[in-house]
Structure formats: structure tokens, C-alpha cells
Protein backbone atom coordinates (compact mmCIF):
# COMPACT_ATOMS: atom_id res chain seq x y z
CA UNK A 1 101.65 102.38 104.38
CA UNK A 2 101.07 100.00 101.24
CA UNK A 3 97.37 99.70 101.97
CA UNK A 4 94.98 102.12 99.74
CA UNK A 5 93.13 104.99 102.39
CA UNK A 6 90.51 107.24 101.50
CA UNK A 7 91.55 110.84 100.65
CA UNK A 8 91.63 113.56 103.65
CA UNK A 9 91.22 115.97 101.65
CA UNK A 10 89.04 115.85 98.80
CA UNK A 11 89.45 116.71 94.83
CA UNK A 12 87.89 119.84 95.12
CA UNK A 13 90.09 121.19 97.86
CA UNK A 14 93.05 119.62 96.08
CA UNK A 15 92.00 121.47 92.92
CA UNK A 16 91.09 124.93 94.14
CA UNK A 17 94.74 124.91 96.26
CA UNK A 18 96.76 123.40 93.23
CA UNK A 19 94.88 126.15 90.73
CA UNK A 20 96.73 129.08 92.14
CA UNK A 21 99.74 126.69 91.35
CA UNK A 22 99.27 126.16 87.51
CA UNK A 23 97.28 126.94 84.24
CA UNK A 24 95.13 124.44 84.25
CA UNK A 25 93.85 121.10 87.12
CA UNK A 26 91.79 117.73 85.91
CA UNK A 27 90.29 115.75 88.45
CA UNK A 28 90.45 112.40 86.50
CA UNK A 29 87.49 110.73 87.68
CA UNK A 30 88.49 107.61 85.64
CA UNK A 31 85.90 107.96 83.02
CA UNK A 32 88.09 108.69 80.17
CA UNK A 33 92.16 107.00 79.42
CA UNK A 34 94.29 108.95 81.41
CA UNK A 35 96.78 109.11 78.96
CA UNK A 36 94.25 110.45 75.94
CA UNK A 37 93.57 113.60 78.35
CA UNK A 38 97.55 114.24 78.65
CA UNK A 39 97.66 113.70 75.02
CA UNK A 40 94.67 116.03 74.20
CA UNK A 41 96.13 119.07 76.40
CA UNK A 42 99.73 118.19 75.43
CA UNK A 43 101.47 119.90 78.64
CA UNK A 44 104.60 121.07 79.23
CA UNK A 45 104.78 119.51 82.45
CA UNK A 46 103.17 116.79 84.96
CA UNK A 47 103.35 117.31 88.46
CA UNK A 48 102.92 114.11 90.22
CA UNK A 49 104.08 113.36 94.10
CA UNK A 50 107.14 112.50 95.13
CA UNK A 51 105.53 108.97 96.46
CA UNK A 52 105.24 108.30 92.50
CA UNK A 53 109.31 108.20 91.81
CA UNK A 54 109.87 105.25 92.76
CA UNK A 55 106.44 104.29 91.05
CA UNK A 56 105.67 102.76 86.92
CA UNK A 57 103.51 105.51 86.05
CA UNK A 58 101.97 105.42 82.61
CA UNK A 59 102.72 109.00 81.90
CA UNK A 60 106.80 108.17 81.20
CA UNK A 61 105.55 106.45 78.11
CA UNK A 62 104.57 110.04 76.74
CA UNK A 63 108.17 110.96 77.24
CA UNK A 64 106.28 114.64 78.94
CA UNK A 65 108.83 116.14 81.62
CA UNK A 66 107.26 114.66 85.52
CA UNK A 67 107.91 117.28 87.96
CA UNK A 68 107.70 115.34 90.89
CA UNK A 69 107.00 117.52 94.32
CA UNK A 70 107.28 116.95 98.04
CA UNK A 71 104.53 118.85 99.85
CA UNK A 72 105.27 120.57 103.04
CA UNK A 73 101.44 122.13 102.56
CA UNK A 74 100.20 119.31 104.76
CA UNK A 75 97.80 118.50 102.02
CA UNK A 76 99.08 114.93 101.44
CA UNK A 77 96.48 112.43 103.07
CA UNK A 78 99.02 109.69 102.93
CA UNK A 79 101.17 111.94 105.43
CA UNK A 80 98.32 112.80 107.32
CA UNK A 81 97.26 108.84 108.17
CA UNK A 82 101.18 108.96 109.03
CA UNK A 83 100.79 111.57 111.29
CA UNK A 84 97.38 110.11 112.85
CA UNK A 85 98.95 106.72 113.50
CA UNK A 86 102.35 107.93 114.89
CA UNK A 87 100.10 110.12 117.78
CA UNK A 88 97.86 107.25 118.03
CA UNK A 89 100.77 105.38 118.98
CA UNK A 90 102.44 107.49 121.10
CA UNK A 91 99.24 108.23 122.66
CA UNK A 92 99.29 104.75 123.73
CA UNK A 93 102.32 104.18 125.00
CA UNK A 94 102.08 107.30 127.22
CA UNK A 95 98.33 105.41 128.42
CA UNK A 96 99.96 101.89 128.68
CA UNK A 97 102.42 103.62 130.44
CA UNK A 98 100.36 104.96 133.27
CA UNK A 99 98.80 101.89 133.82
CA UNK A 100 101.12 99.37 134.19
């Protein structure tokens, strides 16, 4: 998409599905460095998206092991703006359709 979007789904959600994932979920609220939290709670893992691969995230610096996931849990509001815009525009061609 390239353009920033608000989130579908909200950090609380996110949080209460992810916790019966792992020990322990953060919702950075960009108050404190990023990094000094992953530093402070030393994990074994970070679980980022699988949008962030091809991304320079600041957590390879800590040399941590990035699990990176692709959700199928349709809680991704990056796929869900895909979704919305690939119906809007088939909606639209089916409507420009009938009216030509």
C-alpha cells in the first residue's frame, strides 16, 4: 500500500489474541526506546510480521532471533484495507458495468 492506515483492529484486541500465543505482549506506546524494553526483558524471541523482512528494523542490531509470521488469523489491518479496496473495486466494475 506504502501509505500509513489506521489500525483495524486495535492494541488491545491485538494483545489479548497474541497473549494466548506467548509469555509475555508490550504495546509500545512510544514513550520509552524500543530497544531499552527488548533489552530490559532480554527475550528469546521477537515476533514481528512478515511485511517487516524485507524491512531495517532496529531490533537486528540486538542480534535477538526475529521470528517473522504470516497471519492467516485475518488480524492484519494492512490485509484487511487490501481486502476492502480489492471489493471496492470489483464492486465497481460490476456497477460501471451495468451502466454503460
Amino acid at each position: 500500500m506504502g501509505k500509513s492506515h489506521p489500525l483495524i483492529f486495535d492494541e488491545r484486541y491485538r494483545g489479548e489474541f497474541l497473549a494466548e500465543l506467548v509469555d509475555l505482549v508490550i504495546i509500545y506506546d512510544g514513550f520509552y526506546d524500543y530497544l531499552d524494553i527488548i533489552k530490559d526483558f532480554n527475550p528469546d524471541f521477537i515476533v514481528k510480521g512478515e511485511e517487516y523482512k524485507r524491512k531495517n528494523i532496529p531490533e537486528k542490531e540486538l542480534k535477538t532471533n526475529i521470528i517473522y509470521y504470516h497471519s492467516n488469523s485475518n488480524m492484519s489491518s494492512t490485509e484487511a484495507y487490501k481486502n476492502i479496496i480489492k471489493k471496492f473495486k470489483e464492486a465497481t466494475e460490476i456497477w460501471g458495468a451495468i451502466y454503460e
